[in-house]
C-alpha atoms as a PDB file:
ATOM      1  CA  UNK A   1      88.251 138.398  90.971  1.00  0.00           C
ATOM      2  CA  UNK A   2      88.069 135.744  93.572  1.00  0.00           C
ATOM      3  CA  UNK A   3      90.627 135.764  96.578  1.00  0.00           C
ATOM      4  CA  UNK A   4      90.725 132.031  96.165  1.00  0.00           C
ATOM      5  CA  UNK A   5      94.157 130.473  94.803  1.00  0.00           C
ATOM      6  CA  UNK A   6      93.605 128.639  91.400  1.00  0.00           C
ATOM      7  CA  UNK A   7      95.831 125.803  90.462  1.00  0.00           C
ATOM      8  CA  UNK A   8      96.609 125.864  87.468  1.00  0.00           C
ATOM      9  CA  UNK A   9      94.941 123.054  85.188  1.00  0.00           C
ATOM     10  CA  UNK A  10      97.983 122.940  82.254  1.00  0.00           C
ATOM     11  CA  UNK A  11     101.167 122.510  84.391  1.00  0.00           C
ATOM     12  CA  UNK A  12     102.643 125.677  82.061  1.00  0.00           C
ATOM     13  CA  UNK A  13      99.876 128.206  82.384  1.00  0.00           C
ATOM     14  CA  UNK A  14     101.202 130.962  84.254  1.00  0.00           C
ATOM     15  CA  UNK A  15      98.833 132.681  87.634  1.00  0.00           C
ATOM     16  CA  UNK A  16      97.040 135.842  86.977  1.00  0.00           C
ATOM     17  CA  UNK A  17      98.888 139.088  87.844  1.00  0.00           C
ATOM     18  CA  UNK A  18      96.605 138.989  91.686  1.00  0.00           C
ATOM     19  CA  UNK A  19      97.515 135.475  92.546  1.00  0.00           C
ATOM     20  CA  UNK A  20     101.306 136.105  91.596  1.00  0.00           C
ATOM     21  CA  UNK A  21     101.112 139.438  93.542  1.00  0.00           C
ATOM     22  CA  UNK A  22      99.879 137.775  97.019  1.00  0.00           C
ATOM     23  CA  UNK A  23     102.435 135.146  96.922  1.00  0.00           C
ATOM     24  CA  UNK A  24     105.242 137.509  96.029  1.00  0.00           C
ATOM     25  CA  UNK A  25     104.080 139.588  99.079  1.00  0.00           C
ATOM     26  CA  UNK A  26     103.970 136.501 101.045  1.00  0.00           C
ATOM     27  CA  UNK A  27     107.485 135.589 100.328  1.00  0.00           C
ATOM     28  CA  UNK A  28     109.525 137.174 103.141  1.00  0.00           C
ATOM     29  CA  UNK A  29     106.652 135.662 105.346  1.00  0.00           C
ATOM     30  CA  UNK A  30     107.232 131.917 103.162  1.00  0.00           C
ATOM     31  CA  UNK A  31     111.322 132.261 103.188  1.00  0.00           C
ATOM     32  CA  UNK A  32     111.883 132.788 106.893  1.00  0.00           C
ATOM     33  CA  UNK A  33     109.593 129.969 107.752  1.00  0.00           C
ATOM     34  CA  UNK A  34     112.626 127.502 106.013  1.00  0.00           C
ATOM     35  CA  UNK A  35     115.718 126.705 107.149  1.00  0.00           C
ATOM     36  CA  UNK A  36     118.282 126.714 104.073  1.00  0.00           C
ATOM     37  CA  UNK A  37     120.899 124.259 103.701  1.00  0.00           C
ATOM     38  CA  UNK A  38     123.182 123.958 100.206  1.00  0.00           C
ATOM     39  CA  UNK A  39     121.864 123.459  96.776  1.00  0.00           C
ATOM     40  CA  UNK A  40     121.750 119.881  97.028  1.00  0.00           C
ATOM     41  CA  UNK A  41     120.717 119.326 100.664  1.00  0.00           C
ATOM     42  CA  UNK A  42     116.682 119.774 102.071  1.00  0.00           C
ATOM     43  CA  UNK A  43     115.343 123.075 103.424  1.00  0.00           C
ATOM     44  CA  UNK A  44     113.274 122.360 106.085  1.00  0.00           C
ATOM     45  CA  UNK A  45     110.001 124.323 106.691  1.00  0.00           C
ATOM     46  CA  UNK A  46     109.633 125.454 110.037  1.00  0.00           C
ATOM     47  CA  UNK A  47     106.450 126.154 110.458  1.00  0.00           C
ATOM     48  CA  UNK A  48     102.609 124.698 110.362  1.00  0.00           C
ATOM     49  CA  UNK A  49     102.551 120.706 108.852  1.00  0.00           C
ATOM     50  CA  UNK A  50      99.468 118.556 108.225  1.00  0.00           C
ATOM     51  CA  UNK A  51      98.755 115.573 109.385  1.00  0.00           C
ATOM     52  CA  UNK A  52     101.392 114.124 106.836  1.00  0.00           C
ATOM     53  CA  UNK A  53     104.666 116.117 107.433  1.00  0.00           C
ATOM     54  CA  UNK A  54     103.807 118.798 104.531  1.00  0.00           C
ATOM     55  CA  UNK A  55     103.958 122.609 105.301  1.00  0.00           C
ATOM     56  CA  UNK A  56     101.027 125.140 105.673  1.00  0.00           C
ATOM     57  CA  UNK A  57     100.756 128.580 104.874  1.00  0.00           C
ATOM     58  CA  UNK A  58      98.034 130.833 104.516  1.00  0.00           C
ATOM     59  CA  UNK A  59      98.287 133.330 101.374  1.00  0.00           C
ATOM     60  CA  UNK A  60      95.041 135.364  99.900  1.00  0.00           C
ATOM     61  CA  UNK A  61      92.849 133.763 102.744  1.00  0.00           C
ATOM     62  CA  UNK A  62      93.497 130.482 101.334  1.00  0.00           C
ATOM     63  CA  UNK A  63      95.916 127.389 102.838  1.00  0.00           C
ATOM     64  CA  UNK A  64      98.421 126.435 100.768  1.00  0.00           C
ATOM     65  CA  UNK A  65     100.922 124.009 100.770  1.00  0.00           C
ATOM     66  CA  UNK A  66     104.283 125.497 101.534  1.00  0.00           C
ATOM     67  CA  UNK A  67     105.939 123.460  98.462  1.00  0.00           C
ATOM     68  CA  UNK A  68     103.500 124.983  96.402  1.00  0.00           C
ATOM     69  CA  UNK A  69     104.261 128.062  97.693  1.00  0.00           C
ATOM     70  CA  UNK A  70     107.776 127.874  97.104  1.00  0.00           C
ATOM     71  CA  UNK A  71     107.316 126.651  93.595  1.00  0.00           C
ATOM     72  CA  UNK A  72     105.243 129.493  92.461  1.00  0.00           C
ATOM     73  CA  UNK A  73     108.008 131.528  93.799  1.00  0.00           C
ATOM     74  CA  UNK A  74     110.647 130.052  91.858  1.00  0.00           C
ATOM     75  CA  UNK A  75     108.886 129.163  88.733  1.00  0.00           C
ATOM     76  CA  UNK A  76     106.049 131.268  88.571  1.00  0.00           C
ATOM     77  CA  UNK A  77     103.092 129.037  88.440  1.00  0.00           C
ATOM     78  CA  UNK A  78     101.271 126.683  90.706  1.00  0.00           C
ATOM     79  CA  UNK A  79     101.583 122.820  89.811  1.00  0.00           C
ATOM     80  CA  UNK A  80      98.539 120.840  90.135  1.00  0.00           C
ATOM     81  CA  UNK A  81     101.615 118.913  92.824  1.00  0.00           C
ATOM     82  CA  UNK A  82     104.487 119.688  93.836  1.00  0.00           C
ATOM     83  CA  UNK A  83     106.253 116.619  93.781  1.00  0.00           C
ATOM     84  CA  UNK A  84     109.496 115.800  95.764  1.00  0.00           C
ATOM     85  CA  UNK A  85     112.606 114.556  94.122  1.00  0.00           C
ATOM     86  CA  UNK A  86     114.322 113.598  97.710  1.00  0.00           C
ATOM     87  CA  UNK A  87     110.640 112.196  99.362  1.00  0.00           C
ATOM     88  CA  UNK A  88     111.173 114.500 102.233  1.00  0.00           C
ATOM     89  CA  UNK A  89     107.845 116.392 103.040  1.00  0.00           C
ATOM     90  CA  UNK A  90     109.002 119.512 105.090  1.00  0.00           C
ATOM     91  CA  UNK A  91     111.434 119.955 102.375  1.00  0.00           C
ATOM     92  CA  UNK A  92     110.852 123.305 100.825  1.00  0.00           C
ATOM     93  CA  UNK A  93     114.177 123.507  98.163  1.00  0.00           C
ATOM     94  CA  UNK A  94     112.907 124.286  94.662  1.00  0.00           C
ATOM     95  CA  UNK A  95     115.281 122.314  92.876  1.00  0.00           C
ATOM     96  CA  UNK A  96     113.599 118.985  95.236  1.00  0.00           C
ATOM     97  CA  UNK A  97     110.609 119.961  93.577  1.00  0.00           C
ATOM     98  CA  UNK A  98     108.805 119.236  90.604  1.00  0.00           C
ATOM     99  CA  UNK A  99     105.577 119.801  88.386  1.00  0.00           C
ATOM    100  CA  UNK A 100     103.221 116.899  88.492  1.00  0.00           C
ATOM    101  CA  UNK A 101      99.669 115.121  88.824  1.00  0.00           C
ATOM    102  CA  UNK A 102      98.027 113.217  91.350  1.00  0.00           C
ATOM    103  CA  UNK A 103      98.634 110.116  88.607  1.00  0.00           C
ATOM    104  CA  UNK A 104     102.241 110.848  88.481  1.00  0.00           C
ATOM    105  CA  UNK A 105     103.068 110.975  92.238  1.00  0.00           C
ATOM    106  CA  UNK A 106     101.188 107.550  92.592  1.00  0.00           C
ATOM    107  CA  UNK A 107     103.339 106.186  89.433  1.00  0.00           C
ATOM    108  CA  UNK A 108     105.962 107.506  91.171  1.00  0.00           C
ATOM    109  CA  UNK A 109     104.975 106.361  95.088  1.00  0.00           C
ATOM    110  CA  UNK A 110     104.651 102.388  93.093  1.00  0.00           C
ATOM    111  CA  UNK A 111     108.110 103.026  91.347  1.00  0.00           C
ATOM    112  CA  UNK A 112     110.072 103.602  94.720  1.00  0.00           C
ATOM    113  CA  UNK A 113     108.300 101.064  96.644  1.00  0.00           C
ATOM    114  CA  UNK A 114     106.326 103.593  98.989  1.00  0.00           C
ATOM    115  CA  UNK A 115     102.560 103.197  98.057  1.00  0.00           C
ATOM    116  CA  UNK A 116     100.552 101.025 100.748  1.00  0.00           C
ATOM    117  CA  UNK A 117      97.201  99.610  99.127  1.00  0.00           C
ATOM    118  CA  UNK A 118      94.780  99.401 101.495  1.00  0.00           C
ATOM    119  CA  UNK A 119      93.454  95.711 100.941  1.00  0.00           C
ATOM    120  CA  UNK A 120      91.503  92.552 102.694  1.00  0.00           C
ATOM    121  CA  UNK A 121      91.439  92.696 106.471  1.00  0.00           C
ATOM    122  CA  UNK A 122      93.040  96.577 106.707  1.00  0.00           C
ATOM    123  CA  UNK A 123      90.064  98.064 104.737  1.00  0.00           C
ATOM    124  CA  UNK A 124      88.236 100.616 106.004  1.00  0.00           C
ATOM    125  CA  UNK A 125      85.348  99.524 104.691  1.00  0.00           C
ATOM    126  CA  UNK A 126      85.888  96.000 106.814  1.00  0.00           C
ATOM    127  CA  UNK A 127      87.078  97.240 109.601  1.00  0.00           C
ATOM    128  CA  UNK A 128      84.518  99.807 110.287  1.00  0.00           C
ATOM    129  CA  UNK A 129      81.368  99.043 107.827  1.00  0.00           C
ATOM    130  CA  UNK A 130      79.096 101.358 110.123  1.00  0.00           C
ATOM    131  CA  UNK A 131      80.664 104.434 108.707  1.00  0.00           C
ATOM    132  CA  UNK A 132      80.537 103.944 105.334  1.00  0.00           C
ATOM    133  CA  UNK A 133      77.609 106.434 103.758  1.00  0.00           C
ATOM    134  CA  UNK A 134      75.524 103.421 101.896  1.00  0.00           C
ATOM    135  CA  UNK A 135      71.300 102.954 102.192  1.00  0.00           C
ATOM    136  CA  UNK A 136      69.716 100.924 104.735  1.00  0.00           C
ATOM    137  CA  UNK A 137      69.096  98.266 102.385  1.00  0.00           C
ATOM    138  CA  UNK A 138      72.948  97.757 101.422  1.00  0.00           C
ATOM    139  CA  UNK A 139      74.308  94.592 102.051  1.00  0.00           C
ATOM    140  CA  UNK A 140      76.343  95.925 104.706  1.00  0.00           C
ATOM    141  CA  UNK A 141      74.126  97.059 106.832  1.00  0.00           C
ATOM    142  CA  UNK A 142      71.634  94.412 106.098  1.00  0.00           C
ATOM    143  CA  UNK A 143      74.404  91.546 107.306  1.00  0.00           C
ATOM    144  CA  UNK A 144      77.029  93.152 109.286  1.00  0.00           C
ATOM    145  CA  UNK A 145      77.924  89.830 111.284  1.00  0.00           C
ATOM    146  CA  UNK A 146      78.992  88.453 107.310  1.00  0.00           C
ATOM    147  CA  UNK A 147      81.659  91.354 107.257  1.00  0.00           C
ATOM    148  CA  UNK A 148      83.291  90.339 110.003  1.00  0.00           C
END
């Protein structure tokens, strides 16, 4: 069996008996990492973020997302995302979190007014047309000075 973590693909289909094992082994490791508050307040994670606020840990050679650490340990499986209920992204309570998609957080991002398209002028693809992987005989790179 592969050390790699599997997410699971049906958001009720529970991890194989090795998956389950090196998270439950990992949980001392995952719980003192998080300060706890009350029931209804956020625990913090204390430890390794990415670039966006959410919290690392390594478990079975593979980096995880704390949340989806923590979720696994409450619940028993790994969401495809471990969405937040309060929008706090060091927040590690399990009752902040729940099962969902990559469709369902954006659905959700639109719904509370937090999802930034990325349009006109603030493009990427405008604002820095040399680093976009396309042939030489794209229009961008055949008239760059029209992007402009």
């Amino acid at each position: 069996m592969s050390k790699r973590l599997k997410i699971a693909e049906d958001l009720s289909l529970p991890l194989d008996a090795v998956i389950i094992a090196a998270i439950q082994k990992a949980a001392n490791r995952i719980w003192v990492k998080i300060v706890r508050g009350g029931p209804d307040e956020c625990w913090l994670w204390q430890a390794a973020l990415d670039s966006s606020g959410y919290g690392q840990i390594r478990v079975a050679g593979k980096l995880i997302m704390a949340t989806h650490a923590v979720f696994c340990l409450e619940y028993g499986y790994l969401p495809n995302l471990a969405m937040h209920r309060c929008d706090n992204p060091p927040c590690c309570n399990p009752h902040h979190l729940i099962a969902g998609t990559k469709s369902l957080n954006n659905a959700d991002k639109m719904k509370k007014g937090r999802f930034k398209p990325v349009l006109g002028d603030n493009n990427g693809a405008r604002l820095h047309p040399d680093r976009l992987p396309r042939g030489d005989g794209h229009y961008a790179r055949i008239n760059p000075e029209r992007l402009a």
